[in-house]
N, C-alpha and C. Protein backbone atom coordinates (compact mmCIF):
# COMPACT_ATOMS: atom_id res chain seq x y z
N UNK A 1 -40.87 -5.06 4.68
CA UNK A 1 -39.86 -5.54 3.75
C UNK A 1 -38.95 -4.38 3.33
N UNK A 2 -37.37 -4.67 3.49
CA UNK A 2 -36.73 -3.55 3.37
C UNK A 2 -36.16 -3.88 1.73
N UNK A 3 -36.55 -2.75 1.10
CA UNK A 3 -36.23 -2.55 -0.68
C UNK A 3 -34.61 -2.40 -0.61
N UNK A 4 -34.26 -3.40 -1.61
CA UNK A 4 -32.84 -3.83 -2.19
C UNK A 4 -32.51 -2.64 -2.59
N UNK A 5 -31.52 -2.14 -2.42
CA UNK A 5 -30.72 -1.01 -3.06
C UNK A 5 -30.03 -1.30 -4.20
N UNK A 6 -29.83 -0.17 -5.36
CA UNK A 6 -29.66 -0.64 -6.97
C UNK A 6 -27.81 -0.98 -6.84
N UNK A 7 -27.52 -1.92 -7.43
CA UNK A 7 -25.96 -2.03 -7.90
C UNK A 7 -25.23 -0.79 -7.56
N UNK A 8 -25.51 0.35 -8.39
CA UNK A 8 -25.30 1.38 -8.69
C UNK A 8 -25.07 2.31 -7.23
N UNK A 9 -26.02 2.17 -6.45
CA UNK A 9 -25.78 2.69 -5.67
C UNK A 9 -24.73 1.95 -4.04
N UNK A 10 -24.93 0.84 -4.25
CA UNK A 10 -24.02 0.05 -3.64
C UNK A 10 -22.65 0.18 -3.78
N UNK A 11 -22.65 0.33 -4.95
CA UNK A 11 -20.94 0.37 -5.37
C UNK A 11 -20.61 1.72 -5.18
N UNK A 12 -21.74 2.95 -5.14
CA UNK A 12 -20.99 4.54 -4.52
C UNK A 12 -20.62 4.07 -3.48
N UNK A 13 -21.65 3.74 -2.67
CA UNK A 13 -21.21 3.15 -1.01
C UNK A 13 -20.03 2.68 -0.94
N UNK A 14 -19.88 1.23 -1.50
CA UNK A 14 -18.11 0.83 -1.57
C UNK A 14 -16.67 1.75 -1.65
N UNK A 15 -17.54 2.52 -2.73
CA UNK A 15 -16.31 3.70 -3.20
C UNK A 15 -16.26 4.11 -1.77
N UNK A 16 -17.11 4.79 -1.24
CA UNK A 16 -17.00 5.76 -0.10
C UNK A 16 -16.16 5.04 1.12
N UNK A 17 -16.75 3.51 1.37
CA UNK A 17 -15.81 3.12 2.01
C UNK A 17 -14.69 3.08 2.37
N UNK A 18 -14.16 2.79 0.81
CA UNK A 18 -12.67 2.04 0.49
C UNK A 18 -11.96 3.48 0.41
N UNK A 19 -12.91 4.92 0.37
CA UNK A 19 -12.13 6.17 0.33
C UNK A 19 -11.92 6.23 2.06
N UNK A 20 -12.74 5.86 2.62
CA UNK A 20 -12.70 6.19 4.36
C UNK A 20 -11.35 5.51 4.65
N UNK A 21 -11.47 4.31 4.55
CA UNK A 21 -10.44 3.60 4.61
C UNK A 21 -8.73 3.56 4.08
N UNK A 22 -8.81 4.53 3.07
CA UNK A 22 -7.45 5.05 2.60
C UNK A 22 -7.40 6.06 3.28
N UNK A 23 -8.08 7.10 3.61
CA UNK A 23 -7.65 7.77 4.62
C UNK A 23 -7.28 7.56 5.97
N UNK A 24 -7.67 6.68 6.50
CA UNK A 24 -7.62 6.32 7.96
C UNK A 24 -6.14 5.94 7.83
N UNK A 25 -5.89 5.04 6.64
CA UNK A 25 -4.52 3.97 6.58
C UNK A 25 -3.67 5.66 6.37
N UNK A 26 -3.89 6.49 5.89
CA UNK A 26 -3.08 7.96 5.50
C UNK A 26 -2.55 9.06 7.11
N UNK A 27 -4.01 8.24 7.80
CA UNK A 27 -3.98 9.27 8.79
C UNK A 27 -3.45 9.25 10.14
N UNK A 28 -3.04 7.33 10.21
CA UNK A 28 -3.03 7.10 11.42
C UNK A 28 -1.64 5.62 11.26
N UNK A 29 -1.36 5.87 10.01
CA UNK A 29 -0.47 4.63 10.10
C UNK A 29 1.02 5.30 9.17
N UNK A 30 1.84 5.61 10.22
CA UNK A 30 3.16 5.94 9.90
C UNK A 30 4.18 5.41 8.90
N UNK A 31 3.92 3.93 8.92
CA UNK A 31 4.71 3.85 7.62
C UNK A 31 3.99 4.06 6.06
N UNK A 32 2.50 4.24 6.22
CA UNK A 32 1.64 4.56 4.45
C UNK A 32 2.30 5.85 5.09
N UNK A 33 2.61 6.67 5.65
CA UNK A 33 2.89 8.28 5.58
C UNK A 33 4.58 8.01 5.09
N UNK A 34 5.17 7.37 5.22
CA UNK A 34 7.02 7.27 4.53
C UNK A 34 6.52 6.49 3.45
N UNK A 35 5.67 5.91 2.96
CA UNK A 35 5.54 5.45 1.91
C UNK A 35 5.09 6.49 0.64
N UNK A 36 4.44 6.83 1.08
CA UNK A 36 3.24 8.68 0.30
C UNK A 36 5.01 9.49 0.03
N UNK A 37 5.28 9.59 0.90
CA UNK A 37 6.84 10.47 0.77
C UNK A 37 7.59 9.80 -0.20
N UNK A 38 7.87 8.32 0.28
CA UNK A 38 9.00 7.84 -1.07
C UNK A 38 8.37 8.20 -2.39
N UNK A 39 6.75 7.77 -2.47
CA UNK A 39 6.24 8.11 -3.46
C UNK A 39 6.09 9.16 -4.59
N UNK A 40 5.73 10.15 -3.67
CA UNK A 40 5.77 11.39 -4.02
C UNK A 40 7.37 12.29 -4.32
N UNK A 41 9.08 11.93 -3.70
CA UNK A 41 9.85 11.47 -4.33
C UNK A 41 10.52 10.91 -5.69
N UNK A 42 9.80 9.47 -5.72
CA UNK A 42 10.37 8.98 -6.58
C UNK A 42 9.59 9.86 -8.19
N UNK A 43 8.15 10.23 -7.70
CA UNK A 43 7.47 10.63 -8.81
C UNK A 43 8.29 12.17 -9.28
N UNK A 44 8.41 12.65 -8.19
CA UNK A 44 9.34 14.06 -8.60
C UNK A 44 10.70 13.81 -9.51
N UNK A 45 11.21 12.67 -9.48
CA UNK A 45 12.37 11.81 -9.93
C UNK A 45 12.13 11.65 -11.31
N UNK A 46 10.73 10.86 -11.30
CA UNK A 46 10.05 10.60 -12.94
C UNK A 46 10.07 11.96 -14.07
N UNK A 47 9.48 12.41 -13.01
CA UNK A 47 9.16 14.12 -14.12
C UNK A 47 10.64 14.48 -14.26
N UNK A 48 11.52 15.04 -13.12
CA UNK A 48 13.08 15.13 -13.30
C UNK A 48 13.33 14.63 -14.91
N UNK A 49 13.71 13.32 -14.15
CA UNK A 49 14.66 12.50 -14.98
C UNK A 49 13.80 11.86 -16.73
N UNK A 50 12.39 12.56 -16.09
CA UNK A 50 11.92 12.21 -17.32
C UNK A 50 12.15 10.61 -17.79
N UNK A 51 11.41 9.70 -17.16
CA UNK A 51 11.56 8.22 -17.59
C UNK A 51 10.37 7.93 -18.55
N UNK A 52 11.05 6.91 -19.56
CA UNK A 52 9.56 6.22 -20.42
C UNK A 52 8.52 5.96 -19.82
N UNK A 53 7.58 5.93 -20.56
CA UNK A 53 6.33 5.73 -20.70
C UNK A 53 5.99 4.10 -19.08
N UNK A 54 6.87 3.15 -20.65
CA UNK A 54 7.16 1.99 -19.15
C UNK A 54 7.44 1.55 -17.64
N UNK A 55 8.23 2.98 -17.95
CA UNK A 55 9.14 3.42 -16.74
C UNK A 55 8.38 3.57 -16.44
N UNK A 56 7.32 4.56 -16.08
CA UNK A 56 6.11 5.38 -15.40
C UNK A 56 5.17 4.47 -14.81
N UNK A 57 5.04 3.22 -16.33
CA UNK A 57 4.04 2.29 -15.42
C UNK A 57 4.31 1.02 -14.08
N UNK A 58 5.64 0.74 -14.79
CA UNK A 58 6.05 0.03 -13.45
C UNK A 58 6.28 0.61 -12.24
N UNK A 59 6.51 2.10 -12.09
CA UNK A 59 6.65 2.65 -10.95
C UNK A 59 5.66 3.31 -9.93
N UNK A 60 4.45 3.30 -10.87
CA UNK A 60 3.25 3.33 -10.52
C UNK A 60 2.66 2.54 -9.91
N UNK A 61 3.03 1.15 -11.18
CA UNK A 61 2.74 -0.25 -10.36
C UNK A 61 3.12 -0.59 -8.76
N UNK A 62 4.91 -0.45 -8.97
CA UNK A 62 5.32 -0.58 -7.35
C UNK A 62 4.27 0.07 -6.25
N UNK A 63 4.41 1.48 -6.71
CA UNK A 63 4.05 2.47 -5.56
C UNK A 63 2.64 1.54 -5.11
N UNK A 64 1.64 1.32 -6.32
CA UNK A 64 0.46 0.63 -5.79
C UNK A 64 0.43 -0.58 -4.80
N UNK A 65 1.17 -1.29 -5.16
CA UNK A 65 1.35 -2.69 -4.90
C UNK A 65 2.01 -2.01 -2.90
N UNK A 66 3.04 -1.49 -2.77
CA UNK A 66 3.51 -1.51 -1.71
C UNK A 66 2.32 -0.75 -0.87
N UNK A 67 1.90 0.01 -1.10
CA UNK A 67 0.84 0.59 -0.84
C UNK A 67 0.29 -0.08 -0.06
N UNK A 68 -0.83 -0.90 -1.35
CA UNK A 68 -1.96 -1.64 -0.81
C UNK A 68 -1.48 -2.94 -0.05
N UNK A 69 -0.57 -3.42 -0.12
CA UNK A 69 0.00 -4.83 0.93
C UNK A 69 0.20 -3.84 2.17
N UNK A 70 0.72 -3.20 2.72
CA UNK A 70 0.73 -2.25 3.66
C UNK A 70 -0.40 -2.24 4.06
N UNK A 71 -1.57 -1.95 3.37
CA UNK A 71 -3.00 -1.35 4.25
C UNK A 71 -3.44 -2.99 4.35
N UNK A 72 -3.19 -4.22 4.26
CA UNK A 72 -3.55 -5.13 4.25
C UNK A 72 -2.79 -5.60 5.26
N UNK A 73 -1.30 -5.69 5.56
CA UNK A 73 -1.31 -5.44 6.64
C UNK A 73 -1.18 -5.35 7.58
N UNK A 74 -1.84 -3.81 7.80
CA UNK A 74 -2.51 -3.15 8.77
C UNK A 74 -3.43 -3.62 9.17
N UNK A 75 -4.67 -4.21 8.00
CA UNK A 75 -6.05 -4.81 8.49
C UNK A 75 -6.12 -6.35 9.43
N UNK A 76 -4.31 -6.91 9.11
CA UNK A 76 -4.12 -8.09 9.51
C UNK A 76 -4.21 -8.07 10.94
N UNK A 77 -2.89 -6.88 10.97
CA UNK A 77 -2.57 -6.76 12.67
C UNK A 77 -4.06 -6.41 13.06
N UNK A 78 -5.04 -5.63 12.90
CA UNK A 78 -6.16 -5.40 13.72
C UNK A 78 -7.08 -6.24 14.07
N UNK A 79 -6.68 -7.31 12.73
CA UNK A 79 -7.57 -8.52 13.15
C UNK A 79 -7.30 -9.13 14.28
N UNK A 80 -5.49 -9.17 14.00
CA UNK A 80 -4.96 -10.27 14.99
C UNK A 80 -5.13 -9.47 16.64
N UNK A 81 -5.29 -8.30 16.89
CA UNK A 81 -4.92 -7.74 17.32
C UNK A 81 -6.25 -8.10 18.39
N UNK A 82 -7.68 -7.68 17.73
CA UNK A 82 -9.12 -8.10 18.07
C UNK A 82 -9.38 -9.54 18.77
N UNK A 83 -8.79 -10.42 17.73
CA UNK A 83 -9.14 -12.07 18.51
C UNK A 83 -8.22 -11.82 19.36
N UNK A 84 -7.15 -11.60 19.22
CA UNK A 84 -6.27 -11.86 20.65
C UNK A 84 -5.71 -11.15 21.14
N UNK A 85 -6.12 -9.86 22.25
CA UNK A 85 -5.63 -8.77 22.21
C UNK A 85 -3.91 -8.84 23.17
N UNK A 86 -3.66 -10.11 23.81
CA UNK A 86 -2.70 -10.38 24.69
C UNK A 86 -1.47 -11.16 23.32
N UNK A 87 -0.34 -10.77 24.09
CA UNK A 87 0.60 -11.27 23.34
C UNK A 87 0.76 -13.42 23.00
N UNK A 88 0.33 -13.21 21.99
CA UNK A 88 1.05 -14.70 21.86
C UNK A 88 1.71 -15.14 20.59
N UNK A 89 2.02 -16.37 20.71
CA UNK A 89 3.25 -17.10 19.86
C UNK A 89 2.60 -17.09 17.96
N UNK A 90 1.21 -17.25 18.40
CA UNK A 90 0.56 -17.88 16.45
C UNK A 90 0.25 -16.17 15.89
N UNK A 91 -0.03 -14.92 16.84
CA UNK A 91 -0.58 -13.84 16.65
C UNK A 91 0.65 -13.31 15.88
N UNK A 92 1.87 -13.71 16.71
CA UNK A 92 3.02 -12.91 16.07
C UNK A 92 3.70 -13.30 14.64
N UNK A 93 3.21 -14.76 14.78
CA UNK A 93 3.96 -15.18 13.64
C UNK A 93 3.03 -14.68 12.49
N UNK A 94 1.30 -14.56 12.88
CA UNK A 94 0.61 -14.00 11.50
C UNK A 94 1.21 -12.75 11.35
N UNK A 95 1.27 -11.78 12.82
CA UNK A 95 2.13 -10.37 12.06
C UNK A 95 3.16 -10.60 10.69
N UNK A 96 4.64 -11.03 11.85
CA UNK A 96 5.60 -11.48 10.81
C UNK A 96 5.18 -11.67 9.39
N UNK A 97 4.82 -12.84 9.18
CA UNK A 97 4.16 -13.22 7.89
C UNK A 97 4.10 -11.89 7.31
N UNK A 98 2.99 -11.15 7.65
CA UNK A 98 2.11 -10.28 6.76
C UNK A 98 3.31 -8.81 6.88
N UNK A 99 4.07 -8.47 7.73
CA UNK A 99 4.85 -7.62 7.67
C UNK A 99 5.69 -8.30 6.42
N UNK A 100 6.38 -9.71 6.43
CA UNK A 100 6.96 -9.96 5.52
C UNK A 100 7.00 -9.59 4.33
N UNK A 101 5.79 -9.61 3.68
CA UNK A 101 4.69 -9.32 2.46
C UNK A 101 5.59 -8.00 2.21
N UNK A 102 4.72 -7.28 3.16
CA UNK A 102 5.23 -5.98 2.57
C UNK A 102 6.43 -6.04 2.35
N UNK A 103 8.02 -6.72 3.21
CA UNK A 103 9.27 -6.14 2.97
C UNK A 103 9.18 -6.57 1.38
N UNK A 104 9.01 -7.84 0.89
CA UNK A 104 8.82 -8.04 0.04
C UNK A 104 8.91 -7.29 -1.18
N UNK A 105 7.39 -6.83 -1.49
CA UNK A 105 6.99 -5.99 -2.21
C UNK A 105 7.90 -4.73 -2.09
N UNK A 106 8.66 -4.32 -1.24
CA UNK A 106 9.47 -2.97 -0.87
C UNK A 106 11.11 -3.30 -1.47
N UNK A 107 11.47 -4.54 -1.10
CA UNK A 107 12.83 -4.95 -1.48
C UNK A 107 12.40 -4.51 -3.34
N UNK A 108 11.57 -5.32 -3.43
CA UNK A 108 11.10 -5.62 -5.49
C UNK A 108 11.31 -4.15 -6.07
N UNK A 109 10.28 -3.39 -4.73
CA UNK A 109 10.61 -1.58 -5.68
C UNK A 109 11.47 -1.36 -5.35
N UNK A 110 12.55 -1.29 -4.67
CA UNK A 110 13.69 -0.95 -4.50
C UNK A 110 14.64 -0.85 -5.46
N UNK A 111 14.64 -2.20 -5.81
CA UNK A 111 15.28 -3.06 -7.19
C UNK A 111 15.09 -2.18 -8.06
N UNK A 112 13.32 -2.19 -8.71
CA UNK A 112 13.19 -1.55 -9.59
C UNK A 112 13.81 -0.19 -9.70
N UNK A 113 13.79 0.68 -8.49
CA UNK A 113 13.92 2.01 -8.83
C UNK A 113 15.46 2.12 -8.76
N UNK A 114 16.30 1.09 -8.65
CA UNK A 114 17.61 1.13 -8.71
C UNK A 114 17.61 0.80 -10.01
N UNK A 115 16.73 0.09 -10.90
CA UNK A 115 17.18 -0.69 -12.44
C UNK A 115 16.46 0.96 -13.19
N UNK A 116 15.63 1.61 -12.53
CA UNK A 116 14.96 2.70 -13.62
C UNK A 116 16.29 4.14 -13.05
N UNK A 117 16.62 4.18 -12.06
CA UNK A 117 17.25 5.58 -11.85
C UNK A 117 18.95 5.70 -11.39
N UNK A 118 19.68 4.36 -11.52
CA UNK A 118 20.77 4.03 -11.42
C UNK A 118 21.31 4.97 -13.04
N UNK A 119 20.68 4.03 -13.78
CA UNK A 119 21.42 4.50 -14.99
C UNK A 119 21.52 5.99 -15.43
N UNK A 120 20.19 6.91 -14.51
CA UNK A 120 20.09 8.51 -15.03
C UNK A 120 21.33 9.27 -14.27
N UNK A 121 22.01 8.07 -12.96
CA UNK A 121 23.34 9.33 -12.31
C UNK A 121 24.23 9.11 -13.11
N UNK A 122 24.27 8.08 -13.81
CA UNK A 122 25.63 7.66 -14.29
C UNK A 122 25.64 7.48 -15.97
């Protein structure tokens, strides 16, 4: 009988995972690497321009959000990629879809960082 492992230690495990896994998405997927850049950017921008408190959190927010739809996906295409490794018509449209997501989420920060840093040129 193999002994249950405590909560506690399950959830280091998870951590460790979900750390493997941000790296991989860091290490091997070109657009989280222009994303880390806008990021790291816009944050140089924050300190700059010195934005509120608010400011800070919604831009945090974005950065997260585009982020993590990105590494999601990524996990999509590999799925789609696994069941069907040959090109077809339903595989592409799940890409699409899930690329969509992200433009999405990217158009929204866009917005935002035009509504938070428009007003500091002018």
């Amino acid at each position: 009988m193999h002994k249950k492992e405590s909560f506690i230690i399950n959830r280091i495990k998870s951590i460790g995972f979900a750390f493997k896994g941000m790296l991989i998405l860091i290490k091997t997927e070109a657009s989280i690497k222009i994303q880390l850049f806008i990021a790291l950017v816009v944050t140089i921008a924050g300190f700059y321009f010195q934005i509120s408190k608010i400011e800070w959190l919604v831009q945090i927010a974005m950065i997260g959000l585009v982020m993590s739809i990105e590494g999601l996906n990524t996990a999509i295409e590999h799925i789609a990629d696994f069941v069907h490794p040959d090109n077809h018509p339903k595989i592409g449209l799940i890409k699409d879809i899930a690329a969509g997501a992200v433009f999405i989420a990217s158009i929204v920060a866009v917005i935002i960082a035009v509504i938070i840093y428009f007003p500091k040129f002018f």
